[in-house]
N, C-alpha and C. Protein backbone atom coordinates (compact mmCIF):
# COMPACT_ATOMS: atom_id res chain seq x y z
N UNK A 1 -19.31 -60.28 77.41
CA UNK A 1 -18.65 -60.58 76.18
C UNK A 1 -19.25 -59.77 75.04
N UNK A 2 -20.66 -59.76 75.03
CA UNK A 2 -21.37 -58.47 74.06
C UNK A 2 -21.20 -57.43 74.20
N UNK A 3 -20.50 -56.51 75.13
CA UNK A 3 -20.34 -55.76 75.39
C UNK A 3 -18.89 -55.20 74.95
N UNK A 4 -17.79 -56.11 75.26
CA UNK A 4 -16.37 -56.08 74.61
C UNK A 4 -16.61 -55.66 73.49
N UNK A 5 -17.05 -56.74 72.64
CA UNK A 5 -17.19 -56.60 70.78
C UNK A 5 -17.32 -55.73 70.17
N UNK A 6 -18.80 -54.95 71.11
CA UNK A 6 -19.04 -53.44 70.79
C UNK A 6 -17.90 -52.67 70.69
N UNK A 7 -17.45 -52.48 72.02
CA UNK A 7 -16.54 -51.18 72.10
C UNK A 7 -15.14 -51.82 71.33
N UNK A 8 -14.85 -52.73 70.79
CA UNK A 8 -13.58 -53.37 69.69
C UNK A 8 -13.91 -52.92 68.55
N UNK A 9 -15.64 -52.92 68.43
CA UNK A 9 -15.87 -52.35 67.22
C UNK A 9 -16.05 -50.80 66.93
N UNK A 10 -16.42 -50.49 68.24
CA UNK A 10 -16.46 -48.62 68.25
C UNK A 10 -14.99 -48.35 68.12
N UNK A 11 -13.66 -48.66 68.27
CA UNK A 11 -12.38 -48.20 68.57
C UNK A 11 -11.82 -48.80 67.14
N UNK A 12 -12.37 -49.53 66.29
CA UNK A 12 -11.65 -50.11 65.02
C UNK A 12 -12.53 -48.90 64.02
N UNK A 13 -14.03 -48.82 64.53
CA UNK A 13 -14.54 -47.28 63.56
C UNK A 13 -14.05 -46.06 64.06
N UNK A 14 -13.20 -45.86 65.15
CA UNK A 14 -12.82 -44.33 65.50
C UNK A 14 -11.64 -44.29 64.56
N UNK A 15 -11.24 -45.78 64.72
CA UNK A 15 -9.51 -45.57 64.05
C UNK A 15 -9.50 -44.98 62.73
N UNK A 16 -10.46 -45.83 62.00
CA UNK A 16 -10.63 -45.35 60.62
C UNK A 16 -11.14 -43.83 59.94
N UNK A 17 -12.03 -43.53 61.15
CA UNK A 17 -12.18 -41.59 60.85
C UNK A 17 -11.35 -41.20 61.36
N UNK A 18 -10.08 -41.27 62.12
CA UNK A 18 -8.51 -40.73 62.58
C UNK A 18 -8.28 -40.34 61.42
N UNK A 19 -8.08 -42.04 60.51
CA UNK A 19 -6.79 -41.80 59.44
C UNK A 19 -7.62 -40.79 58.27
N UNK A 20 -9.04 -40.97 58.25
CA UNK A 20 -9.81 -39.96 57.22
C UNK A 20 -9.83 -38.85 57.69
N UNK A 21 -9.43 -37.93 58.64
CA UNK A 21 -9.70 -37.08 58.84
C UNK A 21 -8.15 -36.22 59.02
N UNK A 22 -7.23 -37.32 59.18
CA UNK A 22 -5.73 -36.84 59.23
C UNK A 22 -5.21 -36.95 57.66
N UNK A 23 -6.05 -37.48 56.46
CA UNK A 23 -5.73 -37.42 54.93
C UNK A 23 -6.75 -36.22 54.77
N UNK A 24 -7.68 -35.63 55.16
CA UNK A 24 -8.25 -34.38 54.64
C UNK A 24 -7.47 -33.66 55.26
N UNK A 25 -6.74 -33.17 56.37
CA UNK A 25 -6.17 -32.14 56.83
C UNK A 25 -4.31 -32.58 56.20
N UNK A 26 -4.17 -33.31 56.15
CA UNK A 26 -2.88 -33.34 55.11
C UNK A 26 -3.17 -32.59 53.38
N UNK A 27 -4.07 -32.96 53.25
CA UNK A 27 -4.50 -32.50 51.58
C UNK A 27 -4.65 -31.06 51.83
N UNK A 28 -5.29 -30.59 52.63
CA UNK A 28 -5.61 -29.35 52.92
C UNK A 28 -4.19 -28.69 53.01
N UNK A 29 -3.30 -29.27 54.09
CA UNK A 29 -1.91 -28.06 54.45
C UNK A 29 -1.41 -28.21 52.85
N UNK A 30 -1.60 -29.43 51.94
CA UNK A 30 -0.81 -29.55 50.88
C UNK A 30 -1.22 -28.66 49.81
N UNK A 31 -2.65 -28.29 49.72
CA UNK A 31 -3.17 -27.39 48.66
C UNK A 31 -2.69 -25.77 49.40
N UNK A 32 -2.76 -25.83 50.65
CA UNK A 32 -2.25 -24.28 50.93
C UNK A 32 -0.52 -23.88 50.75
N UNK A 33 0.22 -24.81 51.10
CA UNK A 33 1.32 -25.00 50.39
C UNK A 33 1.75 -24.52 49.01
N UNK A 34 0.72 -25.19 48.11
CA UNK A 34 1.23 -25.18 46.71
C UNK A 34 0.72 -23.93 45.84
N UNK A 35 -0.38 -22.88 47.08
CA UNK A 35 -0.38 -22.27 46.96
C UNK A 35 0.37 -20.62 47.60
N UNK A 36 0.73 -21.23 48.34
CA UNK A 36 2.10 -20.13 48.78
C UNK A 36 3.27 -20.44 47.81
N UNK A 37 3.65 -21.31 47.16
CA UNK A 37 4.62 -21.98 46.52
C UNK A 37 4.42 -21.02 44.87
N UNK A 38 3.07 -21.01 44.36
CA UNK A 38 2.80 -20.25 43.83
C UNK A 38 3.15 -18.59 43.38
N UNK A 39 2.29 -18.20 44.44
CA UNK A 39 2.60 -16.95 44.79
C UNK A 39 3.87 -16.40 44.92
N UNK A 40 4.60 -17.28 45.55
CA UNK A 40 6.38 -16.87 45.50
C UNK A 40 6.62 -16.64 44.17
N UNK A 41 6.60 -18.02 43.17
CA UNK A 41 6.75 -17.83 41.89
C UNK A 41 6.53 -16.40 41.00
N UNK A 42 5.11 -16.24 41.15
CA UNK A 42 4.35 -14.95 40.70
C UNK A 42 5.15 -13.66 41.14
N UNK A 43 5.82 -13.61 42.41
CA UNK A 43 6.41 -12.46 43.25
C UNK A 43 7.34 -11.83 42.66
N UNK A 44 8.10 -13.30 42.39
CA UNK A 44 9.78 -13.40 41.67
C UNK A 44 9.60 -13.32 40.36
N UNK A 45 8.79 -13.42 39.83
CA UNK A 45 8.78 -12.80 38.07
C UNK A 45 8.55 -11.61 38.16
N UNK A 46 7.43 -11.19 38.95
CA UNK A 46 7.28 -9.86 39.29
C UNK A 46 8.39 -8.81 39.61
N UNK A 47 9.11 -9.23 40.22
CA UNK A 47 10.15 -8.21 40.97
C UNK A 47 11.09 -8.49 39.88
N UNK A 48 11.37 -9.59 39.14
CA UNK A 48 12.58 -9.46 38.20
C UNK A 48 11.98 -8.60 36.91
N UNK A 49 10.76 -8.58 36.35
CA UNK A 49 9.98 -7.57 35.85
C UNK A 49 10.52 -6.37 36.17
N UNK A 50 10.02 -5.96 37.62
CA UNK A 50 10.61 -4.19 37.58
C UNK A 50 11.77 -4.26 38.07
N UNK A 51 13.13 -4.93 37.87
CA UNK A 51 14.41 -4.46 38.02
C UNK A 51 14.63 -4.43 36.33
N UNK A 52 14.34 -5.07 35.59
CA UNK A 52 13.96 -5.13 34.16
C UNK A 52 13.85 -3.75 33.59
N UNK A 53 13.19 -3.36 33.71
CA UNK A 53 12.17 -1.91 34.17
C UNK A 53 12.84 -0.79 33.79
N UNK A 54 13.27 -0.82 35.21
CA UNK A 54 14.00 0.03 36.09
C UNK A 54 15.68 0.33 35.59
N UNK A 55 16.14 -1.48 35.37
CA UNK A 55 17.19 -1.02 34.36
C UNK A 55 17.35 -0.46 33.17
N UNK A 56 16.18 -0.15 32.36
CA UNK A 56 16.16 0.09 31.27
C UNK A 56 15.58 1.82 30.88
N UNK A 57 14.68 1.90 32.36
CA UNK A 57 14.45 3.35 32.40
C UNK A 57 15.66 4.07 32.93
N UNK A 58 16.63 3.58 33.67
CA UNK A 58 17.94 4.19 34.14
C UNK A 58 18.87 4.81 32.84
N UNK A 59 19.17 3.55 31.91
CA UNK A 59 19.72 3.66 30.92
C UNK A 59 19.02 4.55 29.66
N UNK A 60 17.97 4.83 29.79
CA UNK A 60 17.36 5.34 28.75
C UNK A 60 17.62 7.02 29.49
N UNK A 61 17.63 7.20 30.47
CA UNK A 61 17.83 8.55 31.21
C UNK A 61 19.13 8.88 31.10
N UNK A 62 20.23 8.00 30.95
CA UNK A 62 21.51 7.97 31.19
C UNK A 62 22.23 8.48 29.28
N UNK A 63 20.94 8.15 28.56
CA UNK A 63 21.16 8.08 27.09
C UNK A 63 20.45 9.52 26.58
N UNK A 64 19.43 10.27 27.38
CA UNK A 64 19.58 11.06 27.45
C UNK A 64 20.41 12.57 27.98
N UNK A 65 20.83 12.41 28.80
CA UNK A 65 21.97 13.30 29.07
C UNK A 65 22.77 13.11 28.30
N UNK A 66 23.58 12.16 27.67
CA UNK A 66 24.44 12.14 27.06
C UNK A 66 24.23 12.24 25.35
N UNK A 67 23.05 12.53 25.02
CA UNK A 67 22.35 13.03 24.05
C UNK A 67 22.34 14.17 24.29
N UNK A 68 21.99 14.93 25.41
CA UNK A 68 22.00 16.26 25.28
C UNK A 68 23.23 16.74 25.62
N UNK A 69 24.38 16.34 25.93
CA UNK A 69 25.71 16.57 26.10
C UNK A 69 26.46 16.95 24.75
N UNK A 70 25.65 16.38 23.88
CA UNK A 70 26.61 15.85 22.98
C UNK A 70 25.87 16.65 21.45
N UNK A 71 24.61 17.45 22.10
CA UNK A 71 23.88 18.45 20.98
C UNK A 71 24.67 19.47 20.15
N UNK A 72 25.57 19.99 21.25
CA UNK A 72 26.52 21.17 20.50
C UNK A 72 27.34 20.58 19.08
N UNK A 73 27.96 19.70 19.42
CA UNK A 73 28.84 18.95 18.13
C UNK A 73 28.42 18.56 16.98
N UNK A 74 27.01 18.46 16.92
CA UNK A 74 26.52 18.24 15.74
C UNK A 74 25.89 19.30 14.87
N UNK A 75 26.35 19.52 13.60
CA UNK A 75 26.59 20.61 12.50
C UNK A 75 25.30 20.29 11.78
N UNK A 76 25.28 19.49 10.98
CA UNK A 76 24.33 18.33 9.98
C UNK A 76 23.20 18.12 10.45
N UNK A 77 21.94 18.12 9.78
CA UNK A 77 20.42 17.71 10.05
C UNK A 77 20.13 17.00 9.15
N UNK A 78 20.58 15.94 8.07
CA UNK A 78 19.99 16.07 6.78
C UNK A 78 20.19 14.32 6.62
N UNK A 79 19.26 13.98 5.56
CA UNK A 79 19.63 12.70 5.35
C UNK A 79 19.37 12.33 3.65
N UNK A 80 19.51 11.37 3.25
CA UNK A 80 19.65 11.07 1.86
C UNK A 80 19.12 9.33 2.41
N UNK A 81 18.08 9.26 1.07
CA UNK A 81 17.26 7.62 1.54
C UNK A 81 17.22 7.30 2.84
N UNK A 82 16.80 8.68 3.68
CA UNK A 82 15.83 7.72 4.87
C UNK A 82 17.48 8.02 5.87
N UNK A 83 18.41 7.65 5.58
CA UNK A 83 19.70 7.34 6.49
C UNK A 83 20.34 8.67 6.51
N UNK A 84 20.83 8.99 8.06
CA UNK A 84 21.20 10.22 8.24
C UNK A 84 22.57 10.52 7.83
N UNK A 85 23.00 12.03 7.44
CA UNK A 85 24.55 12.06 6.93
C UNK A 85 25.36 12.08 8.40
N UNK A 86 24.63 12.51 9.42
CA UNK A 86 25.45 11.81 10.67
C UNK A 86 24.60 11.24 11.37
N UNK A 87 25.16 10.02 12.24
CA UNK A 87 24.26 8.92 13.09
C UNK A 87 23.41 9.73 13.64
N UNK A 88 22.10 9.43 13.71
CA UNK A 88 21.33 9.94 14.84
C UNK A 88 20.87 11.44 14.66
N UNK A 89 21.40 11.82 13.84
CA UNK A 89 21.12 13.34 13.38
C UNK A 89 20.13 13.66 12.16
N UNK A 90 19.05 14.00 12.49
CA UNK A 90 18.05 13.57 11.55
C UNK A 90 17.00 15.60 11.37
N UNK A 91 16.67 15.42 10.37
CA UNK A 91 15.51 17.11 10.25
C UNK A 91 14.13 16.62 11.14
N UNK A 92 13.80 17.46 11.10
CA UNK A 92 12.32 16.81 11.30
C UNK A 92 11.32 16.05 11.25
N UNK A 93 11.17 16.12 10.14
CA UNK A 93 10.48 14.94 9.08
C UNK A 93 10.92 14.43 7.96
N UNK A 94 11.15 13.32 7.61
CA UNK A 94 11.64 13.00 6.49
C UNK A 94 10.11 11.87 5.77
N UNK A 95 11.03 11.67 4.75
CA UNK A 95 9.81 11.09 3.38
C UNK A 95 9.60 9.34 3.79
N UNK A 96 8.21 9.12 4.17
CA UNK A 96 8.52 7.84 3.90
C UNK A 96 6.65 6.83 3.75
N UNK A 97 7.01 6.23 3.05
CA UNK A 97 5.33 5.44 2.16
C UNK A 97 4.99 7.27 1.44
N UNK A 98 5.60 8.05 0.74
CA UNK A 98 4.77 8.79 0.35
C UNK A 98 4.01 9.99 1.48
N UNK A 99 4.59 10.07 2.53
CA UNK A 99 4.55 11.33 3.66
C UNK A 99 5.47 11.44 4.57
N UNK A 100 5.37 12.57 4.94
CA UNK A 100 6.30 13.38 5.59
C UNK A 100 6.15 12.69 7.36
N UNK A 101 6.82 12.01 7.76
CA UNK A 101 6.93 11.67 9.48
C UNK A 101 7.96 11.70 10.21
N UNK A 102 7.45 12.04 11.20
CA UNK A 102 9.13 12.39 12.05
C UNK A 102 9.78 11.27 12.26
N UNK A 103 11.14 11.28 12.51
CA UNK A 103 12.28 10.48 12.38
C UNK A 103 12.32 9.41 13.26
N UNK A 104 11.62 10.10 14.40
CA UNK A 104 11.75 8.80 15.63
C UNK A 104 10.23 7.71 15.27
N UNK A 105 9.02 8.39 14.51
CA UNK A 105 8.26 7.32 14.06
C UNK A 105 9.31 6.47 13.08
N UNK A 106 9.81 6.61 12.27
CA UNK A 106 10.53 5.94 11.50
C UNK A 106 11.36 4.80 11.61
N UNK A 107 12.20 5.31 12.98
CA UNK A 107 12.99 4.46 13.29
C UNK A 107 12.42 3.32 13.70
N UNK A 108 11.31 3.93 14.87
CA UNK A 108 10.56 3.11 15.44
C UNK A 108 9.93 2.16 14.76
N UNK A 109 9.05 2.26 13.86
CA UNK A 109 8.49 1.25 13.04
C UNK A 109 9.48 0.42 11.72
N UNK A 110 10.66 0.94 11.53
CA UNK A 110 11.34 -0.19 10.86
C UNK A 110 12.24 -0.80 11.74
N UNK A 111 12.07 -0.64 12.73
CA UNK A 111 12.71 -1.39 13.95
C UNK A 111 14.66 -1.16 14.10
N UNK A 112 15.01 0.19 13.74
CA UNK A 112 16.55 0.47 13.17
C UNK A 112 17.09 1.24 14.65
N UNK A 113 16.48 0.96 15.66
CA UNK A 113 16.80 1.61 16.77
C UNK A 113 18.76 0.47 16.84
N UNK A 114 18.91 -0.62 17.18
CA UNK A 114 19.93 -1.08 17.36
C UNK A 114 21.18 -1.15 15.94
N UNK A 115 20.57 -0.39 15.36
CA UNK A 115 21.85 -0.06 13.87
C UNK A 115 22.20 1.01 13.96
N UNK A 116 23.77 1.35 14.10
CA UNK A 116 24.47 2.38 14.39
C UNK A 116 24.55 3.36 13.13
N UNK A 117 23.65 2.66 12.13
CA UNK A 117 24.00 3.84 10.74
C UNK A 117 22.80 4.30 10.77
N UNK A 118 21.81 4.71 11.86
CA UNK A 118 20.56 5.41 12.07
C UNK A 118 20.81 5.57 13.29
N UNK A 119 21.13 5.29 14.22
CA UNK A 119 20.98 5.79 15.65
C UNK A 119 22.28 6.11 16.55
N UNK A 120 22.31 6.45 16.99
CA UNK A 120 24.06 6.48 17.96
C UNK A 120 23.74 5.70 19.18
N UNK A 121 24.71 4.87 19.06
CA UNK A 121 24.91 3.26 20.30
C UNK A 121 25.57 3.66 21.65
N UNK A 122 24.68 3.37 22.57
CA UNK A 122 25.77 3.59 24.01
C UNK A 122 25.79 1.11 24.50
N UNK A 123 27.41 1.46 24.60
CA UNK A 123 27.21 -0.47 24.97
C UNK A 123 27.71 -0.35 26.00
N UNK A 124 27.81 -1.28 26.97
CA UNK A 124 28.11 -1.52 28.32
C UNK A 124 29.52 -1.93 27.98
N UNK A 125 30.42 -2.33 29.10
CA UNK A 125 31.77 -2.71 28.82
C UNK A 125 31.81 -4.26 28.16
N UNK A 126 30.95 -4.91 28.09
CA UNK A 126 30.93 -6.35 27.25
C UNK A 126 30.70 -6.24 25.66
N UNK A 127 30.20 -5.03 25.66
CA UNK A 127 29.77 -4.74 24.23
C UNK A 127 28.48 -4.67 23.65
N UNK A 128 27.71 -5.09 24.57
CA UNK A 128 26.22 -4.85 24.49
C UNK A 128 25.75 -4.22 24.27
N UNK A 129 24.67 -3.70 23.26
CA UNK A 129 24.22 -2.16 23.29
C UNK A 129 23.19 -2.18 24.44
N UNK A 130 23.22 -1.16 25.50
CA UNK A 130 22.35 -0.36 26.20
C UNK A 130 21.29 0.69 26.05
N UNK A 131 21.06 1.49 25.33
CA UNK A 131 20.93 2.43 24.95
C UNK A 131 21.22 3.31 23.62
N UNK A 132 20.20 3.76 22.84
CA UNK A 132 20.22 4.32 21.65
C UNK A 132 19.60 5.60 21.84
N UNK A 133 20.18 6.70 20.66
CA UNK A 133 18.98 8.01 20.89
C UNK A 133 19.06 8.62 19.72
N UNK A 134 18.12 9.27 19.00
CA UNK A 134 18.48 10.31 17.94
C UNK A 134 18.31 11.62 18.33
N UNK A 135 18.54 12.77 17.51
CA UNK A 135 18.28 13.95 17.70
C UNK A 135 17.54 14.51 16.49
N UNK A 136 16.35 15.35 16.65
CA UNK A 136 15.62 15.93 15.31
C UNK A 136 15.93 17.12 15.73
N UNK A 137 16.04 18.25 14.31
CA UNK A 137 16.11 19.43 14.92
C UNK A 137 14.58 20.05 13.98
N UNK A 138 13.96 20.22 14.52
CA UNK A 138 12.85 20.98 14.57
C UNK A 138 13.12 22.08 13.90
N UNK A 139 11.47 22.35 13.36
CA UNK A 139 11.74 23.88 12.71
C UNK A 139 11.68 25.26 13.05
N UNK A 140 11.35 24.79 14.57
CA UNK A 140 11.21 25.83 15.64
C UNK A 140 12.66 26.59 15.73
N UNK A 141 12.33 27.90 15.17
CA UNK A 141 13.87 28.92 16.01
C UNK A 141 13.02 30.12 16.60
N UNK A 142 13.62 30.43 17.54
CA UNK A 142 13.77 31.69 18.63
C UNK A 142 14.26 32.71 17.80
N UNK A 143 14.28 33.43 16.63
CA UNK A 143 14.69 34.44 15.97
C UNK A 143 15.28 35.65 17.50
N UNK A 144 14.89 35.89 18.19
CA UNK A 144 15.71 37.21 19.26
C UNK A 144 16.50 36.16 19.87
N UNK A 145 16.87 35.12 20.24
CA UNK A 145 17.94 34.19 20.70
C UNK A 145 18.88 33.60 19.78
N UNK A 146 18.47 33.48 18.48
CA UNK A 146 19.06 32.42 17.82
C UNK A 146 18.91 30.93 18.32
N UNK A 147 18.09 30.55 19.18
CA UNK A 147 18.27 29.29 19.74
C UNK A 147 17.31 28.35 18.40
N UNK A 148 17.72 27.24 18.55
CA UNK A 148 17.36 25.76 17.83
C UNK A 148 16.62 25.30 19.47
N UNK A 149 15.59 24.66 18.49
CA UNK A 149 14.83 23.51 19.27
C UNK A 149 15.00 22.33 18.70
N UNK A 150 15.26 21.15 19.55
CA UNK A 150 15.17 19.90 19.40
C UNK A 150 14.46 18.61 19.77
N UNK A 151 14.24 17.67 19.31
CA UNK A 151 13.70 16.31 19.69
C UNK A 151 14.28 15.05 20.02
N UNK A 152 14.80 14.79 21.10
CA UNK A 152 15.78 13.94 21.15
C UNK A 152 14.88 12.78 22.08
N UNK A 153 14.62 11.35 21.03
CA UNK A 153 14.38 10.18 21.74
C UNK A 153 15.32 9.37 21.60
N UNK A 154 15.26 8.92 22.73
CA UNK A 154 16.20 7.41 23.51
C UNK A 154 15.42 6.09 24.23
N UNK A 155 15.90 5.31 23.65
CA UNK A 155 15.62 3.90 23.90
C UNK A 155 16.28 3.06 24.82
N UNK A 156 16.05 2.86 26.16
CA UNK A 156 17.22 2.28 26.73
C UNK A 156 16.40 0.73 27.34
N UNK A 157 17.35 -0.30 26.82
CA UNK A 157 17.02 -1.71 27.53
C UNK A 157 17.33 -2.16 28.69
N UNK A 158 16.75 -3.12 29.54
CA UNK A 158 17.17 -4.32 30.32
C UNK A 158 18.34 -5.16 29.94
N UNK A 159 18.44 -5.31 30.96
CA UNK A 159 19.22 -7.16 30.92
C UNK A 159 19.01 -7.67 29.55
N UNK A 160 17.60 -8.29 29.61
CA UNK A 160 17.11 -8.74 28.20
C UNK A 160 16.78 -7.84 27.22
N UNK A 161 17.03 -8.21 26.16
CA UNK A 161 16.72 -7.12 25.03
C UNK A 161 14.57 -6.81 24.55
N UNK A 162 14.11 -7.48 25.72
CA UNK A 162 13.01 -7.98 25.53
C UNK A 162 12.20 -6.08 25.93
N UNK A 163 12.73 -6.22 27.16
CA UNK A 163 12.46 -4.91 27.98
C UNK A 163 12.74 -3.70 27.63
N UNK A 164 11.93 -2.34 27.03
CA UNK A 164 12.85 -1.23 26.49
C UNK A 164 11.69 -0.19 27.31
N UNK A 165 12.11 0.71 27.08
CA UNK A 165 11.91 2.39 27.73
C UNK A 165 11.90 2.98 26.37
N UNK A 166 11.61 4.03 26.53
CA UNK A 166 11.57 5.43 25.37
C UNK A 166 11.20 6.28 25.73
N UNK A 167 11.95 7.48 25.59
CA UNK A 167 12.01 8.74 26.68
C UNK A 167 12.02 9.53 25.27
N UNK A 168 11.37 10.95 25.28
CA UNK A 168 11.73 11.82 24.47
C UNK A 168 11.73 13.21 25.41
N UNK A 169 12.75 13.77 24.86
CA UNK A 169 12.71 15.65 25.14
C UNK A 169 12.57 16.37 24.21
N UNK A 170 12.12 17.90 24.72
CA UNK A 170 12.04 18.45 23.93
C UNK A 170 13.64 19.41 24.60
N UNK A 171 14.15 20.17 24.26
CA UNK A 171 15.38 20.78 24.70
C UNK A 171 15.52 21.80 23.77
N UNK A 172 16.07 23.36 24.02
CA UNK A 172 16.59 24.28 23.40
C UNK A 172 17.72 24.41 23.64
N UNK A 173 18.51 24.91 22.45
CA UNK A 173 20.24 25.15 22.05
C UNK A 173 20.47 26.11 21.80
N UNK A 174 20.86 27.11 22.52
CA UNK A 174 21.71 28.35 22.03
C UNK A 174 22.89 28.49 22.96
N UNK A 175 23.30 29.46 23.78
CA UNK A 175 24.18 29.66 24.38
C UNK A 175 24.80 28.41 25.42
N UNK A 176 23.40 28.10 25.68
CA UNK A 176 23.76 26.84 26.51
C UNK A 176 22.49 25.83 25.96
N UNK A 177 22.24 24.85 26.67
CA UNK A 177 21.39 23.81 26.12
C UNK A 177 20.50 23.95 27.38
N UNK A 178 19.20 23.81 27.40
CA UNK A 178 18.13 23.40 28.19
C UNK A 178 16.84 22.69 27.74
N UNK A 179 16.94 21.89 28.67
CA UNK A 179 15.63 20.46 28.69
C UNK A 179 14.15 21.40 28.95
N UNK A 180 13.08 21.26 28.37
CA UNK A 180 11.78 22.01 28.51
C UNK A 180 10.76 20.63 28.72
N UNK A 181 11.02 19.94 28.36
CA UNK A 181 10.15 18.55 28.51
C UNK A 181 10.79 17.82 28.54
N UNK A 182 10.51 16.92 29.17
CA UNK A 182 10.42 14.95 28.69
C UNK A 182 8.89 14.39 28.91
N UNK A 183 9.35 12.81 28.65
CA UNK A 183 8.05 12.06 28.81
C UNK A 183 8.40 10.91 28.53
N UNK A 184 7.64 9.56 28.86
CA UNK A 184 8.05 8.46 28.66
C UNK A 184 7.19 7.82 27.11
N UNK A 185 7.56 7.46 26.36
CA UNK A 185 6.59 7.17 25.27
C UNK A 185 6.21 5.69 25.32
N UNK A 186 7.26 5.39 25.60
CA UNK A 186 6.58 3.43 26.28
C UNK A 186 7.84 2.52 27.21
């Protein structure tokens, strides 16, 4: 009969390190869980990040060509208070706090990239603007070509207006037009 009791009592203490040892290995799969659960999270901001990106460096490339498509047609370099006599068509440097800075600092820091009476608008078919660009014409000429040099930055967004690109070229204009640089500025 002393002997029963024992082993009733050894099998009522096994039971109880079962259930303690099947609540640490439950807690355990549950913290590795919530950390894969995590990480997904992190993945998927991530990847919607660079389609973000990606849409906005597309469009900013897409705003260049069609900036440089569109170099020949413009006559005018000149502006009056800061605002160009045609969209987007700007000299080199213009006046502003009292010095001379180029046009795309300008824009850039009064934030006039999405106003069509400083920049020329490309919008998607909803109406959205996509993409903006100006053109500077530099004081650089090729005297044995006649060619013009230019500065043409473009701004192209994401989805969200949060996300932007900025591409600049440098490009020469005479007989025909050619790209000599780009670069991404942010």
């Amino acid at each position: 009969m002393a002997i029963s009791l024992k082993i009733e009592r050894l099998t009522h203490k096994e039971q109880g390190m079962f259930i303690i040892i099947v609540i640490v290995i439950v807690a355990v799969l549950a913290n590795i869980s919530l950390l894969g659960m995590s990480n997904t999270l992190y993945s998927t901001r991530l990847a919607a990040g660079f389609v973000q990106y990606s849409q906005a460096f597309q469009r900013a490339k897409l705003a260049l060509t069609v900036s440089q498509n569109g170099l020949a047609g413009i006559s005018k370099y000149a502006v009056s208070n800061n605002k160009p006599a045609i969209s987007g068509a700007y000299p080199q440097f213009i006046a502003f706090k009292g010095t001379q800075v180029p046009a795309w600092h300008y824009i850039e820091q009064q934030k006039l990239w999405r106003d069509d009476r400083y920049s020329v608008l490309e919008r998607n078919k909803n109406g959205l603007i996509t993409s903006a660009y100006i053109i500077e014409k530099l004081l650089i000429v090729d005297a044995a070509t006649s060619s013009g040099y230019f500065r043409i930055t473009v701004k192209g967004w994401g989805s969200d207006a949060k996300t932007a690109v900025t591409l600049q070229s440098l490009v020469k204009s005479g007989v025909s037009v050619t790209r000599l640089t780009w670069q991404i500025i942010h």
